[in-house]
Protein backbone atom coordinates (compact mmCIF):
# COMPACT_ATOMS: atom_id res chain seq x y z
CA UNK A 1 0.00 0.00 0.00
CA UNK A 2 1.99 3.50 -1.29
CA UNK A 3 1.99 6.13 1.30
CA UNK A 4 -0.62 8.98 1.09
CA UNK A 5 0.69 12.42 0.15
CA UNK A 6 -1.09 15.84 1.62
CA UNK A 7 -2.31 16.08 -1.74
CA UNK A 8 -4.28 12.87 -1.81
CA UNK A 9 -5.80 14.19 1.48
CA UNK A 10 -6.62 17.52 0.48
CA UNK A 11 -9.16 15.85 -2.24
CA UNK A 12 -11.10 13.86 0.56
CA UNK A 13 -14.45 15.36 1.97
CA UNK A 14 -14.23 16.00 5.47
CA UNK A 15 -16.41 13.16 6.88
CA UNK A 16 -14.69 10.75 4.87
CA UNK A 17 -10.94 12.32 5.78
CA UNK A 18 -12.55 12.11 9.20
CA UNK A 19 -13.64 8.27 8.68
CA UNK A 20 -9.44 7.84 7.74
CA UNK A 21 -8.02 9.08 10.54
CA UNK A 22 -9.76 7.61 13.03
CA UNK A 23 -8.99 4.47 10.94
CA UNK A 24 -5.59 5.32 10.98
CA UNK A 25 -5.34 5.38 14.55
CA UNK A 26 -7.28 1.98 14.99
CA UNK A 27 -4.44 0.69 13.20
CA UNK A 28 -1.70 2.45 14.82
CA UNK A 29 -3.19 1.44 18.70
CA UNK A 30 -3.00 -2.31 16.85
CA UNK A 31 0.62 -2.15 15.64
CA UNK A 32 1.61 -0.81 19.21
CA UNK A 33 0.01 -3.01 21.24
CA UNK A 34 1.68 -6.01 18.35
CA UNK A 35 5.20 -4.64 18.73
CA UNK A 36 4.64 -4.60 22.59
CA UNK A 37 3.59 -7.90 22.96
CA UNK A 38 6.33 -9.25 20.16
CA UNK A 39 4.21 -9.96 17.78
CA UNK A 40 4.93 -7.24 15.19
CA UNK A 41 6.87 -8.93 11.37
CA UNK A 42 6.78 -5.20 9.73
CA UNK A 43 8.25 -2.52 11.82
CA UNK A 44 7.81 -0.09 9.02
CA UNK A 45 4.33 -0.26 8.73
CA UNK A 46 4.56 1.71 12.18
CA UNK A 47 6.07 4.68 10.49
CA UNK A 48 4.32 5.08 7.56
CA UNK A 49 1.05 4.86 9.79
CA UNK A 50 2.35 7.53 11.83
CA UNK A 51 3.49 9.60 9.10
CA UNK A 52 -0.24 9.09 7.14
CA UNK A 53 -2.05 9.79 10.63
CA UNK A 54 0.25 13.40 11.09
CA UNK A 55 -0.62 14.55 7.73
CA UNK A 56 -4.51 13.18 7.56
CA UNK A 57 -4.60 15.57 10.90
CA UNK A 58 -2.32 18.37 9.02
CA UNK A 59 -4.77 18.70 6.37
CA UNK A 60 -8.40 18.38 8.54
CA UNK A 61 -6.47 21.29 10.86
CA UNK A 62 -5.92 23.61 7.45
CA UNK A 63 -9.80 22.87 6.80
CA UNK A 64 -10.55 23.37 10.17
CA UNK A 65 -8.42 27.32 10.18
CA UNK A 66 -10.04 27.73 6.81
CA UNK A 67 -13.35 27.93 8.19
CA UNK A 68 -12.96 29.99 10.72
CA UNK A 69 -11.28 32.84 8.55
């Protein structure tokens, strides 16, 4: 799965950017709780979720500042 840009975010409406981050964090409590327990093949995955979850909430914060302006 190829790593989301800002861009790819920017195109998303906000309930359904909304729908992807919380999904994105689902996954990221999972891989924790796998790499504390041991369990965790793919260490990388762990980045790149925590990379995709900083810029999903980058880009609903611009919408967010947007609005209020």
């Amino acid at each position: 799965m190829p790593v989301k840009k800002a861009k790819d975010f920017r195109g998303m409406p906000a309930k359904e950017l909304a729908a992807h981050i919380r999904g994105l964090r689902e996954e990221y409590f999972n891989l924790r709780l796998q790499q504390g327990t041991g369990q965790l093949e793919n260490n990388q995955r762990l980045r790149i979720v925590r990379k995709e979850l900083a810029c999903a909430l980058t880009v609903q914060g611009e919408g967010t500042n947007a609005e209020q302006n």
